[in-house]
PDB file of N, CA and C in Angstrom:
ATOM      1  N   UNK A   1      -7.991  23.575  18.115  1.00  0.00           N
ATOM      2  CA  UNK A   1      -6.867  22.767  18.564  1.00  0.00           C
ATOM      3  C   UNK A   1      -5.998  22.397  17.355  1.00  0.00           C
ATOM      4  N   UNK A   2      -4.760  22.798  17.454  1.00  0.00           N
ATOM      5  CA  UNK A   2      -4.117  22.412  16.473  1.00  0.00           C
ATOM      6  C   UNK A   2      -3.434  21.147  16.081  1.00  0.00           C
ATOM      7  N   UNK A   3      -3.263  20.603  14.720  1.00  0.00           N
ATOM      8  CA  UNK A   3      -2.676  18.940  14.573  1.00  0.00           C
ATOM      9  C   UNK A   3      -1.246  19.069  14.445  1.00  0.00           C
ATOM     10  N   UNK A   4      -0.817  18.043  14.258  1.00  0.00           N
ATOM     11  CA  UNK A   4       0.658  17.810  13.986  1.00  0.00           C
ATOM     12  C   UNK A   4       1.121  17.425  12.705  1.00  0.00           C
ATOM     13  N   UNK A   5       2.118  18.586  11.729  1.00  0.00           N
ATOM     14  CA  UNK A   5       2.495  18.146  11.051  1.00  0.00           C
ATOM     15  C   UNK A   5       3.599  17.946  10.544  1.00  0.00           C
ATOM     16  N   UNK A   6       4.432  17.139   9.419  1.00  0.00           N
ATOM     17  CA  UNK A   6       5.704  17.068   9.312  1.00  0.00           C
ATOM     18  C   UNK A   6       5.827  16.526   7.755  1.00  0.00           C
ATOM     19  N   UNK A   7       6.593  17.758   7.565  1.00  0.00           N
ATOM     20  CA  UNK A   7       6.775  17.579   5.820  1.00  0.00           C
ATOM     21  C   UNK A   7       8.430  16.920   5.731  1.00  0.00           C
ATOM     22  N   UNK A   8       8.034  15.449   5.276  1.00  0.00           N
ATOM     23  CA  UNK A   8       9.801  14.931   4.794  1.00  0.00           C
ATOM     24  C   UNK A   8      10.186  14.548   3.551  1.00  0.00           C
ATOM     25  N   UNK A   9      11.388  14.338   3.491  1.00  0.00           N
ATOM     26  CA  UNK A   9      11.695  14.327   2.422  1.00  0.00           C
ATOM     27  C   UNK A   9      12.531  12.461   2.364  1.00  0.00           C
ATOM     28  N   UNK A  10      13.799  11.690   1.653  1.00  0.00           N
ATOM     29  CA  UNK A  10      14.649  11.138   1.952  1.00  0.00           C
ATOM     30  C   UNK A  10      15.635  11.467   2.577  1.00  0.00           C
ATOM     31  N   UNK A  11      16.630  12.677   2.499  1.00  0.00           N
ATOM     32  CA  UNK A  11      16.861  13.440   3.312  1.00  0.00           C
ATOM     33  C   UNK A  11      16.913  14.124   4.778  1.00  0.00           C
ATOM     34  N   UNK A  12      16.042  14.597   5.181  1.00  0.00           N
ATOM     35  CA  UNK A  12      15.526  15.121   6.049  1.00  0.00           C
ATOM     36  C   UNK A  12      14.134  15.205   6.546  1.00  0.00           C
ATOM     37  N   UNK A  13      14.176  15.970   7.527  1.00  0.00           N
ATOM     38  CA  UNK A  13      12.615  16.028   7.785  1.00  0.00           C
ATOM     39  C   UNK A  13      12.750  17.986   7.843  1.00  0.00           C
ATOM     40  N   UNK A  14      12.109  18.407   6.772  1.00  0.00           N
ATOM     41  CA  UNK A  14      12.365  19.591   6.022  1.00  0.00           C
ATOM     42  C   UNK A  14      11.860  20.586   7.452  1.00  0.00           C
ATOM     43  N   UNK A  15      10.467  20.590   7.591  1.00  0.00           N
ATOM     44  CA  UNK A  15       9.663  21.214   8.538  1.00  0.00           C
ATOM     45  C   UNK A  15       8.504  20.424   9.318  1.00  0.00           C
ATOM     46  N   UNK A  16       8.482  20.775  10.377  1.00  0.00           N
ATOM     47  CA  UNK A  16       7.297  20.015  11.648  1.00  0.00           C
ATOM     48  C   UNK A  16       6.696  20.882  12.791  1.00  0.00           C
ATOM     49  N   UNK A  17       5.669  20.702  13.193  1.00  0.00           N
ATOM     50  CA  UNK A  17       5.276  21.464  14.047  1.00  0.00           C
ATOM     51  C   UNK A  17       3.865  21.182  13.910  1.00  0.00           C
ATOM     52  N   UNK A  18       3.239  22.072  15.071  1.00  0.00           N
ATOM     53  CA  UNK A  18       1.771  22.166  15.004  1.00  0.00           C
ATOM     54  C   UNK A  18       1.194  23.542  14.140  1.00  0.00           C
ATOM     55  N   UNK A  19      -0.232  22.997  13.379  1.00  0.00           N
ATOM     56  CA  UNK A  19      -0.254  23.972  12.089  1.00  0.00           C
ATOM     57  C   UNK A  19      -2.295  23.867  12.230  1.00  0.00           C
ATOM     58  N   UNK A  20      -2.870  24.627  12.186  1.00  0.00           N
ATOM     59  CA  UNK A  20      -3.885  24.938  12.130  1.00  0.00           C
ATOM     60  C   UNK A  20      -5.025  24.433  10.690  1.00  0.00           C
ATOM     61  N   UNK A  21      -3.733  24.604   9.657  1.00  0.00           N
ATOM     62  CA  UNK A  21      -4.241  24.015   7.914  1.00  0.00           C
ATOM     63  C   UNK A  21      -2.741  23.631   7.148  1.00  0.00           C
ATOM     64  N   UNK A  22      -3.516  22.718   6.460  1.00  0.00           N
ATOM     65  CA  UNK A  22      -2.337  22.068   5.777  1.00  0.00           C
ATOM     66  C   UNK A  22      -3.515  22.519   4.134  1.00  0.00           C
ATOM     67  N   UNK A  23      -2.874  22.929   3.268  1.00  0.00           N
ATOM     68  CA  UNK A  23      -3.139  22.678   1.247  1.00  0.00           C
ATOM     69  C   UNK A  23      -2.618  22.580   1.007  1.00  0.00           C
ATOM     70  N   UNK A  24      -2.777  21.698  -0.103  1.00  0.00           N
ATOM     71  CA  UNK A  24      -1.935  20.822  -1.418  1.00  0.00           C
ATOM     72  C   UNK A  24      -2.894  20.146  -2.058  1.00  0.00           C
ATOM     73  N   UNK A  25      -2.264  20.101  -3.506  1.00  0.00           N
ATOM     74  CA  UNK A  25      -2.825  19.417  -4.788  1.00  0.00           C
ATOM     75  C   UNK A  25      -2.233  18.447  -4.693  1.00  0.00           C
ATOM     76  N   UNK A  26      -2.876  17.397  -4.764  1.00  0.00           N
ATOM     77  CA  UNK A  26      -3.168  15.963  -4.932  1.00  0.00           C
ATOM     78  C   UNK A  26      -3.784  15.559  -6.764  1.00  0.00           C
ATOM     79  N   UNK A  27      -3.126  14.230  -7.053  1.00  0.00           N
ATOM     80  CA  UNK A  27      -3.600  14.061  -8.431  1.00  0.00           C
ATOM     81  C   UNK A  27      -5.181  14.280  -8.392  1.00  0.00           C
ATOM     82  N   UNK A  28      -5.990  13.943  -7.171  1.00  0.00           N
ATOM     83  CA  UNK A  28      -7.551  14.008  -7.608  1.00  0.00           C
ATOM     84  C   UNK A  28      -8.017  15.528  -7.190  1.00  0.00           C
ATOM     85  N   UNK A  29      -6.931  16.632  -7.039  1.00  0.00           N
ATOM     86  CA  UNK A  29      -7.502  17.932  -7.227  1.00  0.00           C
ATOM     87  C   UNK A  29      -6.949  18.563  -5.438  1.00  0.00           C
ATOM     88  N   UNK A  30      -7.320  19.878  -5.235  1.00  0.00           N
ATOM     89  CA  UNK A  30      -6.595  20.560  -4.250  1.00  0.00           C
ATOM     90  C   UNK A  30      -7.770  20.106  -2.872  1.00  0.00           C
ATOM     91  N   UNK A  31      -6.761  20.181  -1.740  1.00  0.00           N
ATOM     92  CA  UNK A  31      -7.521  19.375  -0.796  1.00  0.00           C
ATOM     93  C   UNK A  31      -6.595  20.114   0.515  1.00  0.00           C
ATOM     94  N   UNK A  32      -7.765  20.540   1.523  1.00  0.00           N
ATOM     95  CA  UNK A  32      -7.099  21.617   2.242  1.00  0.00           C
ATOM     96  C   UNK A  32      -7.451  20.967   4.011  1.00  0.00           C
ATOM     97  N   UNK A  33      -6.702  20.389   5.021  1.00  0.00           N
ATOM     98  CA  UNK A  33      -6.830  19.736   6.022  1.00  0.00           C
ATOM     99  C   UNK A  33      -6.985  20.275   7.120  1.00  0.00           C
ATOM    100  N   UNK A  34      -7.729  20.107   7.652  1.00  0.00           N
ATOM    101  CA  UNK A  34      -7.645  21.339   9.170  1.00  0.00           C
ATOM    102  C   UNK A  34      -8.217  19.857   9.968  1.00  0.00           C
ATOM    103  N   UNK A  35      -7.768  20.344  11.578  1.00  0.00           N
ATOM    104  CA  UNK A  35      -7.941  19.100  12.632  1.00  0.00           C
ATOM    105  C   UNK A  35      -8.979  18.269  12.712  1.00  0.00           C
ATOM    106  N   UNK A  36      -9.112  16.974  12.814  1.00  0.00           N
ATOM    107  CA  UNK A  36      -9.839  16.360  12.860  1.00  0.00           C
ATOM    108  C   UNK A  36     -10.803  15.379  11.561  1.00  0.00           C
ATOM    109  N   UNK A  37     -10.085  16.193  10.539  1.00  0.00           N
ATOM    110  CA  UNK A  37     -10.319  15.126   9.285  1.00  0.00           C
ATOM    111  C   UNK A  37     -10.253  14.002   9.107  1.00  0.00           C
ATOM    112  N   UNK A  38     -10.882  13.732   8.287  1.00  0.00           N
ATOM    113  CA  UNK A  38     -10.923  11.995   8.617  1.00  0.00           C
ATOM    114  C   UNK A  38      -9.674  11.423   7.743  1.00  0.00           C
ATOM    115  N   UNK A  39      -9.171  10.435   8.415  1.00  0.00           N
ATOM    116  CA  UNK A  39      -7.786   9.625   7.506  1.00  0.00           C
ATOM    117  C   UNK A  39      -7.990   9.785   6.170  1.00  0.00           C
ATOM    118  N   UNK A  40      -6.928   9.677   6.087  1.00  0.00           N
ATOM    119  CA  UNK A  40      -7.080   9.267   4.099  1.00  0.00           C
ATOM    120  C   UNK A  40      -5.342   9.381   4.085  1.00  0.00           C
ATOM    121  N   UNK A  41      -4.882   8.994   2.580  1.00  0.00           N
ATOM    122  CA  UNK A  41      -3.579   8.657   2.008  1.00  0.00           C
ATOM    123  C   UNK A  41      -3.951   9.174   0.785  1.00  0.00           C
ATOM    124  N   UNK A  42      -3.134  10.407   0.094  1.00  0.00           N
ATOM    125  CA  UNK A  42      -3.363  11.166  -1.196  1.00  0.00           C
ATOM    126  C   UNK A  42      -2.087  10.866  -2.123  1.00  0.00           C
ATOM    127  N   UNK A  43      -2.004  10.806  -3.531  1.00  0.00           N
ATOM    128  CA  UNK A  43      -0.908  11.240  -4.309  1.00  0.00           C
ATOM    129  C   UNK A  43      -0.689  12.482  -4.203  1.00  0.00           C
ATOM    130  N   UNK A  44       0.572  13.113  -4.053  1.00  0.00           N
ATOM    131  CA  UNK A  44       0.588  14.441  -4.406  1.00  0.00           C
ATOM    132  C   UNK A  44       1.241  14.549  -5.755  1.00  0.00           C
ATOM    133  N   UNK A  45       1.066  15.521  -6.593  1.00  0.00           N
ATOM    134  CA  UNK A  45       1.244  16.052  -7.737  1.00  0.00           C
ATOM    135  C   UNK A  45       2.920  16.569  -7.400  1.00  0.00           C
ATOM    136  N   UNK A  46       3.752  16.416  -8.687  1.00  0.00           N
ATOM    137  CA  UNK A  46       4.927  17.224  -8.883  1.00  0.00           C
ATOM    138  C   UNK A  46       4.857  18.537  -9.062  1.00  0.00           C
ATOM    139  N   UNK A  47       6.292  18.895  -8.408  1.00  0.00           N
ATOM    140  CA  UNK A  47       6.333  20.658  -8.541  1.00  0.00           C
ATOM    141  C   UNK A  47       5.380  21.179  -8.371  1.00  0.00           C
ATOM    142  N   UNK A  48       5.304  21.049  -6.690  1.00  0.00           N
ATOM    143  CA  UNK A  48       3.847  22.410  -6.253  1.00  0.00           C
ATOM    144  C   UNK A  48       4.112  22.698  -4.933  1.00  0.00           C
ATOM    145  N   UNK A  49       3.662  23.860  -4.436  1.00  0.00           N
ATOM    146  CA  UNK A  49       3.446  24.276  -3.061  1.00  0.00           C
ATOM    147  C   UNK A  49       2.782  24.125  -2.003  1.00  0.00           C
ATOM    148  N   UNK A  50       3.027  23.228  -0.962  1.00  0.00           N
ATOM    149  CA  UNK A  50       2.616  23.045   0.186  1.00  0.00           C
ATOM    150  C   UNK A  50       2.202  23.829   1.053  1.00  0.00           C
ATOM    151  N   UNK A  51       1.101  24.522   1.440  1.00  0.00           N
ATOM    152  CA  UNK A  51       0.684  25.948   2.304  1.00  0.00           C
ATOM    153  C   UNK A  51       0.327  25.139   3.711  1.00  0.00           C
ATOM    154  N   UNK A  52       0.938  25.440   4.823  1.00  0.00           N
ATOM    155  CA  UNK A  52       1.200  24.939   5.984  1.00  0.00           C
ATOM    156  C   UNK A  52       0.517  26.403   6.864  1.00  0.00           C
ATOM    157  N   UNK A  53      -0.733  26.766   7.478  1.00  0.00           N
ATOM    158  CA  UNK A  53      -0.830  27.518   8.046  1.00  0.00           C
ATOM    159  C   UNK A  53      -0.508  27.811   9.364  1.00  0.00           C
ATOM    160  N   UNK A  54      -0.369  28.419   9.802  1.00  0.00           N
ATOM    161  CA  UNK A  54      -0.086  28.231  11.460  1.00  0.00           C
ATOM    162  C   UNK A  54      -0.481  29.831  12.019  1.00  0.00           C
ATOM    163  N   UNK A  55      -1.809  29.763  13.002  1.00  0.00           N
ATOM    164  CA  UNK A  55      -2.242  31.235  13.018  1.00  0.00           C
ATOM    165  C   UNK A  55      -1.920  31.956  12.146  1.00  0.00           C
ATOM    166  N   UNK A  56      -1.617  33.395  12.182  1.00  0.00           N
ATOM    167  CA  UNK A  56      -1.572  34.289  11.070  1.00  0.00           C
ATOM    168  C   UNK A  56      -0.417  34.003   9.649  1.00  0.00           C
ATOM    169  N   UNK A  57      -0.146  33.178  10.019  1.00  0.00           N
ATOM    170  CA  UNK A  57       1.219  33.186   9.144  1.00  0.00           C
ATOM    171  C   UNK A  57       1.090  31.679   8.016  1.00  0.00           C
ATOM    172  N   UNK A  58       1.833  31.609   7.109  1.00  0.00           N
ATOM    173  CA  UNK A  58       1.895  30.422   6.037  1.00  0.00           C
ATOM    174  C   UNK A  58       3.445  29.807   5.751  1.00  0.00           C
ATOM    175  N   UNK A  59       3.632  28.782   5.910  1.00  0.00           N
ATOM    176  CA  UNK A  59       4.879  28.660   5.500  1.00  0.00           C
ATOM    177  C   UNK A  59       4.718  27.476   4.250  1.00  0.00           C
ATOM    178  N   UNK A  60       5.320  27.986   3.368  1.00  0.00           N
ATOM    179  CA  UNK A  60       5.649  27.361   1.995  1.00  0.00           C
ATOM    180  C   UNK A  60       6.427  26.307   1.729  1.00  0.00           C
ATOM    181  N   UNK A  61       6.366  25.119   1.135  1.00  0.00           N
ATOM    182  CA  UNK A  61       7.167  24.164   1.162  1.00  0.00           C
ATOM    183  C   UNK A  61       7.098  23.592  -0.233  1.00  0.00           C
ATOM    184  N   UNK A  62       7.784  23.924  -1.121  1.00  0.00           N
ATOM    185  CA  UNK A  62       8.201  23.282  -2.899  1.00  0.00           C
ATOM    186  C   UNK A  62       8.609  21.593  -2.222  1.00  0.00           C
ATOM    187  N   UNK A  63       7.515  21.063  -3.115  1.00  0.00           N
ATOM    188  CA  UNK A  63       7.419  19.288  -2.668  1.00  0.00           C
ATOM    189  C   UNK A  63       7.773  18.933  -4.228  1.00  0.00           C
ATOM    190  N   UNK A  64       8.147  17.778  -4.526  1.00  0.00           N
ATOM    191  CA  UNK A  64       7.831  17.526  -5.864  1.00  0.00           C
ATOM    192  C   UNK A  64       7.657  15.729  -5.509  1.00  0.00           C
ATOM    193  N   UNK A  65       6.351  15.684  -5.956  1.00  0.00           N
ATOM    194  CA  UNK A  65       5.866  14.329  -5.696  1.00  0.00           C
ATOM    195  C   UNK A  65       5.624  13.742  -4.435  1.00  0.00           C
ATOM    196  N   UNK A  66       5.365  12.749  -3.950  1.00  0.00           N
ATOM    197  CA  UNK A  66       5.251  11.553  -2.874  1.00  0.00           C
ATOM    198  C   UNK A  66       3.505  11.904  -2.225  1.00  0.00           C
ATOM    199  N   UNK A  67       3.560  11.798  -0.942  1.00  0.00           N
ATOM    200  CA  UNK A  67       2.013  11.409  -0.411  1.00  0.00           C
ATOM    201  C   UNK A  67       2.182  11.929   0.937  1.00  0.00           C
ATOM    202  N   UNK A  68       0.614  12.247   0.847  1.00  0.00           N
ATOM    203  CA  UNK A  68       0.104  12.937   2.029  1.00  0.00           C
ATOM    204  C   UNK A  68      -1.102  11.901   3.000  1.00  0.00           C
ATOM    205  N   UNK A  69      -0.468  11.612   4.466  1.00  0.00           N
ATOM    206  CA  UNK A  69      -1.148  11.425   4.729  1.00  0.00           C
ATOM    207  C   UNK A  69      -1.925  11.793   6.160  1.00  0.00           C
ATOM    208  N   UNK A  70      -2.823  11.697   6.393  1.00  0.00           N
ATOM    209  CA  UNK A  70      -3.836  11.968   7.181  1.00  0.00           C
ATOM    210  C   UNK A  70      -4.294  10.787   8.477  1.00  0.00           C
ATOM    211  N   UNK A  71      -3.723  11.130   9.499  1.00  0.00           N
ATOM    212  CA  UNK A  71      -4.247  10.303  10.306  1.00  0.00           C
ATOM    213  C   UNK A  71      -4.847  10.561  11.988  1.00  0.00           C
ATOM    214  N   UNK A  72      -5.188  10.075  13.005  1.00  0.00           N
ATOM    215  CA  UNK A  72      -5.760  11.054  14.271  1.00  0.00           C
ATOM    216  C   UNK A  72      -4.582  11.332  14.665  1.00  0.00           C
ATOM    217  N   UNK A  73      -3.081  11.277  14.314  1.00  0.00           N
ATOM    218  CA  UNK A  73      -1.798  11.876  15.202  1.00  0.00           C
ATOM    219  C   UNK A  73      -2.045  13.419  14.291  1.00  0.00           C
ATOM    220  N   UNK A  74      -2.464  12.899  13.184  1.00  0.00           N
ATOM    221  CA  UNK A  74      -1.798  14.660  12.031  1.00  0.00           C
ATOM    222  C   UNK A  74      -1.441  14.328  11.005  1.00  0.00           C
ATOM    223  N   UNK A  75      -0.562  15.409  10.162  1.00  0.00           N
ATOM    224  CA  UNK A  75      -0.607  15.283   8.513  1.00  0.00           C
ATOM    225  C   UNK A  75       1.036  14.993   8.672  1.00  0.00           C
ATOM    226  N   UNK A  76       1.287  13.537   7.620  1.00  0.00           N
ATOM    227  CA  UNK A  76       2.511  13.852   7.334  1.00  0.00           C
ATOM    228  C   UNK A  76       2.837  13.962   5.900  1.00  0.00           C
ATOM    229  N   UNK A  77       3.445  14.734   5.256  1.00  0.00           N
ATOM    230  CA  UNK A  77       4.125  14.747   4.132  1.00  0.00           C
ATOM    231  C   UNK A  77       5.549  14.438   3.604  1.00  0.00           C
ATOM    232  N   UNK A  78       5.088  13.211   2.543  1.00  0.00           N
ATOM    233  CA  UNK A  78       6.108  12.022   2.655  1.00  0.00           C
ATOM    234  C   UNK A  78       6.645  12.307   1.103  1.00  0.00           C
ATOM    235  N   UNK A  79       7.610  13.222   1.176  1.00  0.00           N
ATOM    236  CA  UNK A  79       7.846  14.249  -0.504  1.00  0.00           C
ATOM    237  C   UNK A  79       9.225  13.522  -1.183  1.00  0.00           C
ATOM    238  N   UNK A  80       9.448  13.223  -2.258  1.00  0.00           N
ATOM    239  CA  UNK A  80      10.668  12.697  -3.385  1.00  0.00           C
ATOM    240  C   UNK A  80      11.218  13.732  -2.743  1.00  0.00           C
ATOM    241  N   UNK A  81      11.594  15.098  -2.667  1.00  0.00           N
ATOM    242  CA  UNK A  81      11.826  16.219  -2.524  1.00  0.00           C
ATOM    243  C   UNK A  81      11.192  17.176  -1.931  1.00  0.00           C
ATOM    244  N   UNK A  82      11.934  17.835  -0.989  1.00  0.00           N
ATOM    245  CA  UNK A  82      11.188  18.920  -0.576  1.00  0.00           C
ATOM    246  C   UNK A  82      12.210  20.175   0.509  1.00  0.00           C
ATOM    247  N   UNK A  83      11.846  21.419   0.042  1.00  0.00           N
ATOM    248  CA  UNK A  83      12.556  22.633   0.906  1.00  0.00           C
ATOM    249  C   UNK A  83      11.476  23.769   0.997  1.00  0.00           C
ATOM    250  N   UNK A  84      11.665  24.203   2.679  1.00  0.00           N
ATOM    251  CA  UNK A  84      10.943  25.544   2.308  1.00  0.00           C
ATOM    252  C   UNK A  84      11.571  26.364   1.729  1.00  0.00           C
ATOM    253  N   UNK A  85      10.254  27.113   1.082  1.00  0.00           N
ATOM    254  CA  UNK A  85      10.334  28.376   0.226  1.00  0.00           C
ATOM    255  C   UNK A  85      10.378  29.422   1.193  1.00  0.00           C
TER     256      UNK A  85
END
């Protein structure tokens, strides 16, 4: 079953949808989310790539900074910046 996620920025809300896996590096190291994980609130690290899976496919998202978080709705990513690649 897939979660809900939504990568934003100040700006916009870059990309959203339902996604099977979410990875990203976080200051305490790379941390990869699939449904049903338990909450949490991460730093994310500057200048890095967001891998958003969705069945066969990946979509890329250049974040630089802000936080990821994790909750029973889904992942949101709350980025200084952010565009897909």
């Amino acid at each position: 079953m897939p979660m809900r996620v939504a990568i934003v920025s100040p700006e916009q809300e870059v990309w959203s949808g339902d996604a099977d896996m979410v990875v990203a590096r976080t200051v305490e190291g790379d941390i990869g989310v699939l449904p049903g994980h338990v909450p949490m609130l991460a730093v994310l690290v500057r200048d890095q790539t967001v891998r958003v899976k969705v069945g066969s496919q990946e979509i890329s998202a250049g974040v630089d900074g802000g936080f990821l978080s994790v909750t029973k709705e889904g992942v949101s990513i709350l980025a200084e910046s952010a565009s897909i690649s």
